[in-house]
Protein backbone atom coordinates (compact mmCIF):
# COMPACT_ATOMS: atom_id res chain seq x y z
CA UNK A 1 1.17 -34.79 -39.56
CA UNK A 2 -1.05 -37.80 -39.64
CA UNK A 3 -4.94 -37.47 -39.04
CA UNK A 4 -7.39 -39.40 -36.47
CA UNK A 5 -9.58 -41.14 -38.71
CA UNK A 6 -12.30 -42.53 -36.29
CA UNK A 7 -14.47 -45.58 -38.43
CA UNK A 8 -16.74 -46.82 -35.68
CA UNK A 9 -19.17 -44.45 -32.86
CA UNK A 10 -21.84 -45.40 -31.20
CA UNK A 11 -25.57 -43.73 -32.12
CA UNK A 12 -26.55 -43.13 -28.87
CA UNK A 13 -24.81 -41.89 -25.86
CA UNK A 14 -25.88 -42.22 -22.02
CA UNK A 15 -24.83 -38.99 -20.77
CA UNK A 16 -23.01 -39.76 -17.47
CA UNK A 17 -20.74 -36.76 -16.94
CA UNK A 18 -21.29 -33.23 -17.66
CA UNK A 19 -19.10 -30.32 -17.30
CA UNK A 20 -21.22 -27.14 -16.45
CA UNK A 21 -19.80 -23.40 -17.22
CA UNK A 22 -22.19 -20.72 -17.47
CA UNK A 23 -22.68 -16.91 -17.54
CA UNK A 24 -26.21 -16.58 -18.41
CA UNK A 25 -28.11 -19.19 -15.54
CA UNK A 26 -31.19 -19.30 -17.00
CA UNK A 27 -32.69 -21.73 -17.35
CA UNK A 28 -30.62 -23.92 -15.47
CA UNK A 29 -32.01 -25.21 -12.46
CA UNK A 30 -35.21 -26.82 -14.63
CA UNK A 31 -32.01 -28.59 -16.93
CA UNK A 32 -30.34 -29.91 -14.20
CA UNK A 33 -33.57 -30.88 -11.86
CA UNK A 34 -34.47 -32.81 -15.37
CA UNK A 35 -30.88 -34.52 -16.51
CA UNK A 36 -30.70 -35.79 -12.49
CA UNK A 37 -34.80 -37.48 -13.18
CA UNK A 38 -33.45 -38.85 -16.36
CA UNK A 39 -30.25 -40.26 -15.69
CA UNK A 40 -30.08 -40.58 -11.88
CA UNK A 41 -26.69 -41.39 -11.85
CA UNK A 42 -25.55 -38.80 -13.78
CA UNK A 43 -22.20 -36.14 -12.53
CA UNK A 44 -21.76 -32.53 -13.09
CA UNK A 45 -18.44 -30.90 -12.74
CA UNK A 46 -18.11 -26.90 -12.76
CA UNK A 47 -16.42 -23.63 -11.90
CA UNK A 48 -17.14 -20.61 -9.46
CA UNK A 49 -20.47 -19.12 -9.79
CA UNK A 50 -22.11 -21.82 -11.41
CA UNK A 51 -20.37 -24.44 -8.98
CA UNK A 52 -22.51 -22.46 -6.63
CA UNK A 53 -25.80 -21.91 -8.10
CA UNK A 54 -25.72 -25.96 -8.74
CA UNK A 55 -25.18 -26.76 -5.07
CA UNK A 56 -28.29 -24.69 -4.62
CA UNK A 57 -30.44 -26.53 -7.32
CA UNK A 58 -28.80 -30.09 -5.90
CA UNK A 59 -29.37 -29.32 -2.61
CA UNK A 60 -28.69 -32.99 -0.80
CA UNK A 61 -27.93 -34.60 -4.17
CA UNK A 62 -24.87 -31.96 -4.62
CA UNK A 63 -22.31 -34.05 -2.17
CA UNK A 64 -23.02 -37.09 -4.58
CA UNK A 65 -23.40 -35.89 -8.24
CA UNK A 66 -21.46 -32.41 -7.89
CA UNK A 67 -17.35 -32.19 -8.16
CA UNK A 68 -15.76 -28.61 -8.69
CA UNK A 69 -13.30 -28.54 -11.36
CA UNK A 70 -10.30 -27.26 -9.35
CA UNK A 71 -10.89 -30.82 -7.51
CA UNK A 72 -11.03 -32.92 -10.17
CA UNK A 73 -7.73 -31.62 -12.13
CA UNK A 74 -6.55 -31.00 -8.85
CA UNK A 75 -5.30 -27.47 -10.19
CA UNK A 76 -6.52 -24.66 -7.47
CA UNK A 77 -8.37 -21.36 -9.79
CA UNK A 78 -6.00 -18.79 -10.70
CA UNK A 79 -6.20 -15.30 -9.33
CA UNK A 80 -9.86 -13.64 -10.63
CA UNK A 81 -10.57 -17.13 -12.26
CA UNK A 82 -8.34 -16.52 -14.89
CA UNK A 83 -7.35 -19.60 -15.51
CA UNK A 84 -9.88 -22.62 -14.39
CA UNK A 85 -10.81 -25.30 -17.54
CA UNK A 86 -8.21 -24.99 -18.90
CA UNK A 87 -5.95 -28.67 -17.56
CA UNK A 88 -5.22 -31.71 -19.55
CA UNK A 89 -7.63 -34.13 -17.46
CA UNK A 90 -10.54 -31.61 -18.65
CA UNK A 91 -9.76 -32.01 -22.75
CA UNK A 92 -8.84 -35.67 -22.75
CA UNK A 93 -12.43 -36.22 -21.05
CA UNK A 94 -13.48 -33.72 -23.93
CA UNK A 95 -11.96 -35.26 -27.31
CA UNK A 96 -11.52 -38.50 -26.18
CA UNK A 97 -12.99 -41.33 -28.22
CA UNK A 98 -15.08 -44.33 -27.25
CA UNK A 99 -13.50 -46.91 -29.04
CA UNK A 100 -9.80 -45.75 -28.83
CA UNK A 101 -7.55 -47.70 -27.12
CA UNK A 102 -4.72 -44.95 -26.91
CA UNK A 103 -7.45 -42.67 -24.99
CA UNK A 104 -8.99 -45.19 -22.98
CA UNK A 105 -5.52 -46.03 -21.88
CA UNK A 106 -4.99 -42.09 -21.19
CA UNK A 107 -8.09 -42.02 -19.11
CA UNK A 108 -7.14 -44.90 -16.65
CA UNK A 109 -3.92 -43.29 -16.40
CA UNK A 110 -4.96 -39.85 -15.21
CA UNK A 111 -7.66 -40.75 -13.43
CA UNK A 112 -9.99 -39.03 -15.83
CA UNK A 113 -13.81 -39.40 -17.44
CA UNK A 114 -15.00 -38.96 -20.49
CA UNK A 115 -17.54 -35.94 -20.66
CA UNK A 116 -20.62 -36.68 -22.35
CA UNK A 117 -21.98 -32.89 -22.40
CA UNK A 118 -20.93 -30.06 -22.41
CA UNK A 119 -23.40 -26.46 -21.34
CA UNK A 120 -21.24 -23.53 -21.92
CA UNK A 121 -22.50 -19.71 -22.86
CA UNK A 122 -19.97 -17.07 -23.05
CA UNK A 123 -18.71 -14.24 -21.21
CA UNK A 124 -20.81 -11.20 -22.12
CA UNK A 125 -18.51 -9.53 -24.34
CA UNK A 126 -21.25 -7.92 -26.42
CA UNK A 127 -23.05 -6.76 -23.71
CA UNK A 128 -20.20 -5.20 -21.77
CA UNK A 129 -19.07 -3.08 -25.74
CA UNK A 130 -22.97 -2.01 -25.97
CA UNK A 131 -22.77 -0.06 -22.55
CA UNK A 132 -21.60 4.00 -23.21
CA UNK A 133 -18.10 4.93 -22.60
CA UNK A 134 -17.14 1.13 -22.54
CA UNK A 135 -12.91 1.36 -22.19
CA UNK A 136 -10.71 -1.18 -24.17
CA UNK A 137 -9.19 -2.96 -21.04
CA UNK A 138 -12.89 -3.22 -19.72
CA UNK A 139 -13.74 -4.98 -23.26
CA UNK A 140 -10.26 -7.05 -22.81
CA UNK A 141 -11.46 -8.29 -19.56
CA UNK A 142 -14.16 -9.96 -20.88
CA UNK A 143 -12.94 -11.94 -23.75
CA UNK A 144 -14.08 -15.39 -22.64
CA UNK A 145 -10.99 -17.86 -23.06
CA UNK A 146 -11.63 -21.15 -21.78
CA UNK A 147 -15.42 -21.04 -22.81
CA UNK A 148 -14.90 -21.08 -26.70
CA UNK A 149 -11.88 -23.71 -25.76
CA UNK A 150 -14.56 -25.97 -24.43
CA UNK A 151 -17.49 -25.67 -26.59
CA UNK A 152 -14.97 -25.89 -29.96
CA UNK A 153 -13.37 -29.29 -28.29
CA UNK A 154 -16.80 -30.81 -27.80
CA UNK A 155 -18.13 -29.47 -30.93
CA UNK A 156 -15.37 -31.08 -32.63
CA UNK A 157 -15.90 -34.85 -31.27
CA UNK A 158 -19.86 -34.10 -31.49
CA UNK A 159 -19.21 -38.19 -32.46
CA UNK A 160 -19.75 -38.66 -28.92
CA UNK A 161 -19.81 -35.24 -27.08
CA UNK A 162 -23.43 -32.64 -26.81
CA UNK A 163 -21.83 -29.13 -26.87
CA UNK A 164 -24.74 -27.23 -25.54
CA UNK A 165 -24.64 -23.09 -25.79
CA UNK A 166 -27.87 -21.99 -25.73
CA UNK A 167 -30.45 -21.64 -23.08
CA UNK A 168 -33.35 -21.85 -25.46
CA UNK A 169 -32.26 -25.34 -26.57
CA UNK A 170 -32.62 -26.95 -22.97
CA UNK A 171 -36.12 -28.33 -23.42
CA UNK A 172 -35.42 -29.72 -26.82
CA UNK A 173 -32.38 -31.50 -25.50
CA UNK A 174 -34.05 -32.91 -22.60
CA UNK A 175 -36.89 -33.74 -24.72
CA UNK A 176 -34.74 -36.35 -26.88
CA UNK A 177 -33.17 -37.25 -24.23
CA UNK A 178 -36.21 -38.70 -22.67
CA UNK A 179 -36.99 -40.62 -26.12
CA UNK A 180 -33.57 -42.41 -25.88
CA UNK A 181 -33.44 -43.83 -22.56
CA UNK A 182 -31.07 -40.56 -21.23
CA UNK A 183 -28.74 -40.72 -23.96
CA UNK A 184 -27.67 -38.29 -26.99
CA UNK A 185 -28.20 -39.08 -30.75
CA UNK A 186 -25.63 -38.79 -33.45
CA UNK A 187 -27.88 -36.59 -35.20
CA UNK A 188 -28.71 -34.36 -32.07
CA UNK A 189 -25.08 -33.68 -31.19
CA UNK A 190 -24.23 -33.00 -34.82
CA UNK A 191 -26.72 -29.99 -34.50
CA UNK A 192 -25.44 -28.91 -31.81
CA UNK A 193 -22.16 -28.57 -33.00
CA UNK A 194 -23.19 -26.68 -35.79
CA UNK A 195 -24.43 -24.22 -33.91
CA UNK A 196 -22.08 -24.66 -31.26
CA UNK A 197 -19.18 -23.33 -33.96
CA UNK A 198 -21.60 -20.70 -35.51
CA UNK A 199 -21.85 -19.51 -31.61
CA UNK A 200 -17.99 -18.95 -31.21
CA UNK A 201 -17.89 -17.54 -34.65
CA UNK A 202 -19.57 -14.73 -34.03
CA UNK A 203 -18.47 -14.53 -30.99
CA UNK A 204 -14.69 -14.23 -32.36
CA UNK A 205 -16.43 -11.59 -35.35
CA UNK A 206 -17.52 -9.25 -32.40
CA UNK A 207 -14.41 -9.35 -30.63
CA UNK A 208 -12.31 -8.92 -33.51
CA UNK A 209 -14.92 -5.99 -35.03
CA UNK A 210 -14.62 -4.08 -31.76
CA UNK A 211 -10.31 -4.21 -31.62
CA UNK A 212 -10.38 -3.20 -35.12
CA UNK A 213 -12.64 0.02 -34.54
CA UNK A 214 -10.55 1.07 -31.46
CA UNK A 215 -7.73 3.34 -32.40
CA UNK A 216 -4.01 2.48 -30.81
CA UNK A 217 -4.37 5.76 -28.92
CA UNK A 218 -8.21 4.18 -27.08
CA UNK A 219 -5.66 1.33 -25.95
CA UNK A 220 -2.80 3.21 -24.68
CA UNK A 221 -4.79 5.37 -22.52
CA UNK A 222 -5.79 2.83 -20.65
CA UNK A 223 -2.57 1.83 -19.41
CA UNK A 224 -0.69 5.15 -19.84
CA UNK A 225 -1.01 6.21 -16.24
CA UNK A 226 0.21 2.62 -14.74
């Protein structure tokens, strides 16, 4: 198998397109009210509830800068959302690199964009465990799958992709942001992927803790009945 060796990046990165996912909001509407002042030609693309909660911060600006993901891949949501970010168009725009002819090629061809950021938190698996009499399938329902998928694929090419995961970083981000023109440093997105990784990490370490503490009989009884 031969490895990508990438030998040239740029520094700084206007963010132009960002791909919005979120379970806990908070936060939010100040971070997007902010990213539209700095870069007022910036797009956001997103899923379900936080689709909705941006047309509310957009307001007017939503029909111009807001595209739901199902429209863009032009995949329709599976049943429950099981299936939403998952789509080719979505990880190209993800791990694609700037200077790549391949990918730029693979871009114009789908009809795709490169994503520049990427503000992901996870489904609230620990939260859901901590609550009493918490039942396997109710633990297996939320075991975030696309989420970690996203946030490890723009942690990966932090050369030219922010992988944002947590709410308390917003102001930080925004505030570098506004010292380069709307754009994202090298060294900014290679903290972010840092702690991007050390996010799904122990995110993966709770899920797998939790399975390994449930007997087989805790699982079957779930099911046994159906």
């Amino acid at each position: 198998m031969s490895i990508n060796v990438v030998e040239k990046i740029d520094d700084l990165v206007k963010v132009r397109n960002v791909l919005v996912s979120v379970s806990d909001k908070s936060g939010l509407d100040k971070l997007i009210v902010q990213l539209v002042r700095i870069n007022p030609e910036i797009k956001f693309f997103s899923t379900g509830g936080t689709y909705s909660r941006l047309r509310e911060i957009l307001e007017e600006n939503a029909r111009s800068c807001l595209t739901q993901v199902s429209d863009y891949t032009g995949q329709p949501e599976t049943q429950g959302g099981l299936v939403k970010t998952l789509d080719f168009k979505i990880y190209l725009g993800l791990l694609t690199e700037t200077y790549n002819d391949s990918h730029r090629e693979d871009l114009k061809r789908t009809n795709s964009v490169p994503i520049d950021m990427v503000i992901v938190n996870l489904y609230p698996f620990k939260e859901t465990i901590s609550k009493p009499d918490v039942t396997a399938e109710q633990a297996r329902g939320n075991i975030d799958i696309g989420g970690p998928c996203m946030i490890r694929a723009s942690a990966k090419n932090f050369i030219r992709v922010a992988s944002v995961v947590d709410p308390l970083d917003y102001e930080m981000i925004l505030s570098r942001m506004e010292e380069n023109n709307g754009s994202t440093s090298l060294e900014l997105r290679y903290q972010l992927s840092q702690k991007a990784f050390e996010h799904t990490a122990v995110y993966d370490r709770t899920i797998a803790d939790f399975l390994g503490d449930r007997s087989y009989e805790d699982v079957e009884s779930c099911y046994a009945s159906k």
